[in-house]
Protein backbone atom coordinates (compact mmCIF):
# COMPACT_ATOMS: atom_id res chain seq x y z
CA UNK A 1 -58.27 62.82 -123.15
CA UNK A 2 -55.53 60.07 -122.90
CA UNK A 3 -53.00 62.95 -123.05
CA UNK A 4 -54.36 64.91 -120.27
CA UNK A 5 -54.51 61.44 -117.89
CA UNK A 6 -51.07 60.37 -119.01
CA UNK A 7 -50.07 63.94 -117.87
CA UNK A 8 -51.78 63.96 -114.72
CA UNK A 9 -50.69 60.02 -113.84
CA UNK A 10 -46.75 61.56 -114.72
CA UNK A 11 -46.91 64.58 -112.42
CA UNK A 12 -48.98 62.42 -109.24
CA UNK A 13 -46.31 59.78 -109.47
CA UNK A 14 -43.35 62.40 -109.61
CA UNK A 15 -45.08 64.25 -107.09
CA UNK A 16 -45.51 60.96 -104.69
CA UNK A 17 -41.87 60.34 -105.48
CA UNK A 18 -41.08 64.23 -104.68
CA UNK A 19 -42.39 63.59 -101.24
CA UNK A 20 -41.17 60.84 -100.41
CA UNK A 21 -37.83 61.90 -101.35
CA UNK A 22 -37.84 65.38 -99.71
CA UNK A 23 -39.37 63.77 -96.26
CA UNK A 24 -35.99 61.38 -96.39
CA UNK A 25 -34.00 63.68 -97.25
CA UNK A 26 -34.74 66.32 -94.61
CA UNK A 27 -34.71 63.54 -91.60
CA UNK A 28 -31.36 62.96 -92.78
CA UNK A 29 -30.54 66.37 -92.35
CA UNK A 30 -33.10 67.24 -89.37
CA UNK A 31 -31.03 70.53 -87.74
CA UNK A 32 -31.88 71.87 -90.75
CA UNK A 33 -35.34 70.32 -91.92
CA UNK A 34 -37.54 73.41 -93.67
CA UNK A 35 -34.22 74.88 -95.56
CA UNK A 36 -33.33 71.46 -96.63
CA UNK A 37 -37.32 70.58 -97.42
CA UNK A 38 -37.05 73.91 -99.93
CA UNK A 39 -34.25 73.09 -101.46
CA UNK A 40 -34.74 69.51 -102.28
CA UNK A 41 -38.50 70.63 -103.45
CA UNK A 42 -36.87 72.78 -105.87
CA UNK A 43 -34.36 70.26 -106.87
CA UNK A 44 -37.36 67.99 -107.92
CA UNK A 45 -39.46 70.78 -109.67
CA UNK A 46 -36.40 71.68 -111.29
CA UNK A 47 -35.50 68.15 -112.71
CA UNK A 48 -39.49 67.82 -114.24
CA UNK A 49 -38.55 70.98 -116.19
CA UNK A 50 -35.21 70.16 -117.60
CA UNK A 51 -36.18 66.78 -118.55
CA UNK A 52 -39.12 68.00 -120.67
CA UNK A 53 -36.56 71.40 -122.10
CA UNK A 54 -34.11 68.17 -123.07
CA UNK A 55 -36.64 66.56 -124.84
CA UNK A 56 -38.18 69.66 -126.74
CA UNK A 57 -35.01 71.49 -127.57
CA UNK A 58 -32.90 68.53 -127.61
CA UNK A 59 -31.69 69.40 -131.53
CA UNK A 60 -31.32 73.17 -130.86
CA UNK A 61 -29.56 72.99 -127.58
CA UNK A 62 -25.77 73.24 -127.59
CA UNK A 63 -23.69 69.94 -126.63
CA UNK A 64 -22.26 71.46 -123.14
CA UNK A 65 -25.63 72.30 -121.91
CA UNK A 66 -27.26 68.94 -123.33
CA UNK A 67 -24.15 67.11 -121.39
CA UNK A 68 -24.74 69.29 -117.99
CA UNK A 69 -28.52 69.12 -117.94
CA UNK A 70 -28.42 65.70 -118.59
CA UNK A 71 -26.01 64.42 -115.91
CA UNK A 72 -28.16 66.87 -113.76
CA UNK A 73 -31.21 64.88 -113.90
CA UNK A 74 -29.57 61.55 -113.62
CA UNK A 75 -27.88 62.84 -110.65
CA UNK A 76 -31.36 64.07 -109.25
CA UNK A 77 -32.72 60.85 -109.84
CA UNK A 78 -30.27 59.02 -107.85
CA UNK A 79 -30.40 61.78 -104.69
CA UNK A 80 -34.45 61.20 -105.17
CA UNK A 81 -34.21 57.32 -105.38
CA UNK A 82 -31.60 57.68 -102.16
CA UNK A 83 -34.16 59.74 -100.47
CA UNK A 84 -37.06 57.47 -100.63
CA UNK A 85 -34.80 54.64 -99.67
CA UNK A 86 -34.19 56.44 -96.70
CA UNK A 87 -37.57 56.79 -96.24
CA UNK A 88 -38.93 53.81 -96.52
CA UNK A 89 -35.72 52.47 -94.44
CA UNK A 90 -36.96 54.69 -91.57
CA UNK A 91 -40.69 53.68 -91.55
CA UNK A 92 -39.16 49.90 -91.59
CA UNK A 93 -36.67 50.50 -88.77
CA UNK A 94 -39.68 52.34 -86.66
CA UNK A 95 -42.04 49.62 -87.28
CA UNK A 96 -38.84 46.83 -86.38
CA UNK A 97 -38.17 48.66 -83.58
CA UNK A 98 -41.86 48.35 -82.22
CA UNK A 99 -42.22 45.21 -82.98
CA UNK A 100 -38.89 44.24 -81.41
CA UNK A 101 -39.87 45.49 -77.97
CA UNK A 102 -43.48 43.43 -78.06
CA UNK A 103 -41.66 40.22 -79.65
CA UNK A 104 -39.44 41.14 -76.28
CA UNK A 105 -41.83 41.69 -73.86
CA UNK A 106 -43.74 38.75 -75.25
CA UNK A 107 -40.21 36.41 -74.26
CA UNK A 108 -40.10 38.24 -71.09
CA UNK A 109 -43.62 37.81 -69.96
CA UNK A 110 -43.28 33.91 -70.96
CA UNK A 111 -40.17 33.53 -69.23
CA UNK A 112 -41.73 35.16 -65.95
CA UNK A 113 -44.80 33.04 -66.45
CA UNK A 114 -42.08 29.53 -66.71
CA UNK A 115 -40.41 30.69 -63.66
CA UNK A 116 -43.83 31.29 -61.78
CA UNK A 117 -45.67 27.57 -62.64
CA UNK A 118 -41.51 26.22 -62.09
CA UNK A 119 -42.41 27.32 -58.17
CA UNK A 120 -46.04 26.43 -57.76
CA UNK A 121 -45.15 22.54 -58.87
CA UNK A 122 -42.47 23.06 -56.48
CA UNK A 123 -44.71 24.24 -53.83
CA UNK A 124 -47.34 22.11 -55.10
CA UNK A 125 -44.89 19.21 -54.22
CA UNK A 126 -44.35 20.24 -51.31
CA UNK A 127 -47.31 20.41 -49.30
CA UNK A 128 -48.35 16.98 -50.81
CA UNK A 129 -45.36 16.11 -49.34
CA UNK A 130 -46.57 17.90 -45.62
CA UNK A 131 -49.96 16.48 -45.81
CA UNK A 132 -48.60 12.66 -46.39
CA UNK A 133 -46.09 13.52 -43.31
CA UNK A 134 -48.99 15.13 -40.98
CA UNK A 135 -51.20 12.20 -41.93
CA UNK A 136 -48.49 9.26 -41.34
CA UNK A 137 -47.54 11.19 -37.86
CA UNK A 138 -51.66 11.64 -37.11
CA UNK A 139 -52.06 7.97 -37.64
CA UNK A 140 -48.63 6.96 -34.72
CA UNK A 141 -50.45 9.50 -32.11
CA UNK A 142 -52.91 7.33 -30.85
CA UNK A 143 -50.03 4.64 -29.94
CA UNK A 144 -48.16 7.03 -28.47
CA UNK A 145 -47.74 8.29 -24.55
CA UNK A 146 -48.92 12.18 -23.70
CA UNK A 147 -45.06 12.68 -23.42
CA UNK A 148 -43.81 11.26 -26.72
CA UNK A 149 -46.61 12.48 -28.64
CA UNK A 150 -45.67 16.33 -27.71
CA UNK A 151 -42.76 16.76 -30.35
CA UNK A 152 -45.43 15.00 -33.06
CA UNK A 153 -47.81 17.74 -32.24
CA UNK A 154 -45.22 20.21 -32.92
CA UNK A 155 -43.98 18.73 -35.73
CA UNK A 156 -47.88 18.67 -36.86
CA UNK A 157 -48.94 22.09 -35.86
CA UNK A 158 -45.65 23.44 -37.83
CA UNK A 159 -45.96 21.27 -40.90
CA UNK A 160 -49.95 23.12 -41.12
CA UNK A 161 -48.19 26.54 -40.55
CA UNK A 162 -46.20 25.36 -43.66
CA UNK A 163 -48.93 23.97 -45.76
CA UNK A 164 -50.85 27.79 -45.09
CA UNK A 165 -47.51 29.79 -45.96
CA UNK A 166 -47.65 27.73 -49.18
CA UNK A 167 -50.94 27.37 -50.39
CA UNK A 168 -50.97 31.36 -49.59
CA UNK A 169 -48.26 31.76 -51.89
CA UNK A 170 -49.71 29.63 -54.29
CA UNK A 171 -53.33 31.61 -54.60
CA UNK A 172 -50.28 34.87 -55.28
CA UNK A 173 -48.82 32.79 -57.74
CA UNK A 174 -52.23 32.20 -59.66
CA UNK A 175 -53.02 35.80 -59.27
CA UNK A 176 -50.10 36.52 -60.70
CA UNK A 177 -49.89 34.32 -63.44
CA UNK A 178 -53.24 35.23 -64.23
CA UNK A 179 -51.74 39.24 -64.71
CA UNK A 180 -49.19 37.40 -66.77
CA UNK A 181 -51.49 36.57 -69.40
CA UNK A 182 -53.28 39.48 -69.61
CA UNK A 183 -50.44 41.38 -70.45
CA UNK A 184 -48.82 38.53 -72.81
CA UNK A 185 -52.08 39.24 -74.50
CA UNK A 186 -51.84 42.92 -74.99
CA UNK A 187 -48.27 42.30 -76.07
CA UNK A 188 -49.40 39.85 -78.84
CA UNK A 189 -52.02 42.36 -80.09
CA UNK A 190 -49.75 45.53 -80.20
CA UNK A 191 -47.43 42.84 -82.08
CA UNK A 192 -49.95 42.23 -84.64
CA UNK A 193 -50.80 45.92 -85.22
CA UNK A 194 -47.19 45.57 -86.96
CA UNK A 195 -49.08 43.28 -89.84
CA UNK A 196 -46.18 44.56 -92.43
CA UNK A 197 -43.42 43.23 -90.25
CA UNK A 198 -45.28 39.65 -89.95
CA UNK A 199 -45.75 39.56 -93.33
CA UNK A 200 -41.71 40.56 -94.25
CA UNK A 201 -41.25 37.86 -91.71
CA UNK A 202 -42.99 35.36 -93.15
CA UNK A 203 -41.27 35.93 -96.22
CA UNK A 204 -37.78 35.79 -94.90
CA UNK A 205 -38.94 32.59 -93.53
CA UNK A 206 -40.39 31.57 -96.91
CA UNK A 207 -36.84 32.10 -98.64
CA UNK A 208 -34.38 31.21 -96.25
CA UNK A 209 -32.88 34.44 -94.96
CA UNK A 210 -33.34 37.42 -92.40
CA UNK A 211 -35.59 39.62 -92.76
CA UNK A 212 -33.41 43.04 -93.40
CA UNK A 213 -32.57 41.16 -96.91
CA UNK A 214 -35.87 40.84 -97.95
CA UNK A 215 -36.94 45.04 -96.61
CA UNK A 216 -33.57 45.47 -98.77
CA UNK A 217 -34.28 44.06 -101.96
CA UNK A 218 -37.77 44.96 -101.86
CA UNK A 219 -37.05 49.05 -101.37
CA UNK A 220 -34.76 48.64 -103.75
CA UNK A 221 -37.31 47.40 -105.90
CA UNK A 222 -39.22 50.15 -105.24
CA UNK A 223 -36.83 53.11 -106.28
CA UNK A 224 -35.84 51.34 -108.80
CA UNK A 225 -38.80 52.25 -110.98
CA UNK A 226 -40.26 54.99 -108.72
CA UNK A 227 -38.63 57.99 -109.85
CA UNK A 228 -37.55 56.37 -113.30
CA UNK A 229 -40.98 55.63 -114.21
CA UNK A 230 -41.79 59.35 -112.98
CA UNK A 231 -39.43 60.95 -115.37
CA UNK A 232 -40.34 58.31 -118.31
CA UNK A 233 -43.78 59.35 -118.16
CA UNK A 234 -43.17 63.02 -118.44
CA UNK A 235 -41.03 62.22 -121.29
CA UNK A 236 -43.95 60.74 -122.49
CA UNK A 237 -46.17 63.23 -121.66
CA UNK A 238 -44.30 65.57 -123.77
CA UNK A 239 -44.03 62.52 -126.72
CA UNK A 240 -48.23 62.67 -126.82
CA UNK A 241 -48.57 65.97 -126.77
CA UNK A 242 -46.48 67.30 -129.74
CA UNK A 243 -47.89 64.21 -131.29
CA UNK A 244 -51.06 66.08 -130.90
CA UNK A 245 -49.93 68.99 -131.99
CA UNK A 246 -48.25 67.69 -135.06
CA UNK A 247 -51.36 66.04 -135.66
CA UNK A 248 -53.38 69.39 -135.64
CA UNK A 249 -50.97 71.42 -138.01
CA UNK A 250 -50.95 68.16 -140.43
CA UNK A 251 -54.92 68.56 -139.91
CA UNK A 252 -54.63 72.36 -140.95
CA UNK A 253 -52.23 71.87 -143.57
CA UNK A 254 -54.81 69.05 -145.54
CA UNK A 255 -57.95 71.44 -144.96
CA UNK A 256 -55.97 74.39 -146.26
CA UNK A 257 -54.95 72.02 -149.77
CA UNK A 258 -58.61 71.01 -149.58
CA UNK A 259 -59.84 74.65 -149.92
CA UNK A 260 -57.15 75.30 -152.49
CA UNK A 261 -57.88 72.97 -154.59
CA UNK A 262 -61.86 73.53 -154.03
CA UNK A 263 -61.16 76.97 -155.13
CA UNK A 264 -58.94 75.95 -157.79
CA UNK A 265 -61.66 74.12 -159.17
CA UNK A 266 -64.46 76.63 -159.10
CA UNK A 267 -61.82 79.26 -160.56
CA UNK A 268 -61.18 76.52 -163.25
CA UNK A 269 -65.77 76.57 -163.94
CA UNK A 270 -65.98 80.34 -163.82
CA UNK A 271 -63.00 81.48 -165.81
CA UNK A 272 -64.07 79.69 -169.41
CA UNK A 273 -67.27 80.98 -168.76
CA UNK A 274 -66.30 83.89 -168.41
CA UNK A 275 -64.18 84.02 -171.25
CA UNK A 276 -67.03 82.99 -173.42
CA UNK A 277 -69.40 85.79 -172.50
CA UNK A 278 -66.34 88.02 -173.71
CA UNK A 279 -66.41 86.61 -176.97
């Protein structure tokens, strides 16, 4: 039982690993992407099989072969390791690059928004400004002659001309403001659909550095005892099960010396006895 799960946990894991490493592999070499999925498919089928013929014919194999084979699969294992770095180095630089453009939309849209309040406390300033000014010149009219009062009127009616333009530019700033935040909003929530990148963040932040070190040392973590681990448990594999089939023939052997020796004994009964009636 534990042989056939330790078989099947080998071949899922070198198959994962196969994937990974054949889909990196043939973006890196798009014009070409079903040829070069083949190829590298066989590559990886064929490194499963010569590490299992090294192990089972290691004694009867010659020492060129041994030598070639060998520095075959450790060569495969580094072209598979390279190809799920590139993988993985791809899915990071996508998910970067969308979470880039929201972090940058987010600055944008808050920049906008700074500019936008920036005029409406300017604005806001000034029609306080034109109210105290219309009230001060309301309060002189009444001392004033129908003559000398005309320019205050002007002044007046153009200072509430003013305070209209403004407070209708105002209720445009608010509007748009308002649009601001919406879509400051919907940038913060595509930005946390990228929960892998926050977390990579956070742990650059945690350690001191930028965040392409830590995606670095962590997939290289990862191939590092991806494939390796693939290829040690088909080794393995093949360790458990000629262990099981030693175990069977040594099984065999010890009920064949049983039976021997059961007949040997029952020869050893009937043969004096036999004897005996002779005589």
């Amino acid at each position: 039982m534990f042989v056939g799960i330790l078989a099947l946990t080998a071949f899922v894991i070198a198959g994962v690993a196969a994937y990974f490493s054949v889909q990196g592999i043939a973006t890196l070499y798009a014009g070409a992407f079903i040829s070069v999925l083949v190829m590298a498919g066989a590559l990886e089928v064929g490194k499963l099989v010569a590490t299992s013929f090294l192990y089972r014919y290691w004694h009867k194999t010659n020492l060129l072969l041994k030598t070639y084979i060998l520095v075959a699969i450790l060569t495969l294992m580094g072209i598979t390791s390279m190809g799920i770095f590139g993988f993985l180095t791809s899915a990071y630089q996508t998910s970067l690059i969308e979470y880039s453009q929201a972090e940058t939309q987010q600055e944008f849209l808050v920049s906008q928004k700074a500019i936008l309040e920036k005029e409406l406390a300017s604005l806001t300033m000034r029609v306080d400004t034109l109210n105290q000014s219309r009230l001060a010149q309301e309060q002189r009219l009444p001392s004033m002659s129908r003559r000398s009062a005309a320019p205050v009127y002007e002044d007046i009616r153009k200072s509430g001309e003013e305070i209209t333009q403004a407070r209708g530019r105002m209720n445009q700033i608010f509007e748009e403001i308002k649009t601001l935040d919406l879509q400051t909003l919907e940038a913060q929530k595509q930005s946390g659909k990228q929960k892998d990148i926050g977390t990579l963040k956070y742990a650059a932040e945690l350690f001191g550095t930028d965040i392409n070190t830590i995606v670095k040392w962590f997939t290289l973590a990862i191939i590092v005892v991806f494939d390796p681990l693939a290829i040690a448990l088909v080794l393995a594999y093949n360790i458990a099960a000629n262990r099981k089939f030693d175990d069977s023939e040594e099984t065999i052997v010890e009920d064949e010396e049983k039976e021997t020796k059961i007949i040997r004994k029952i020869k050893e009964k009937i043969l004096p006895s036999t004897a005996k009636y002779r005589n």
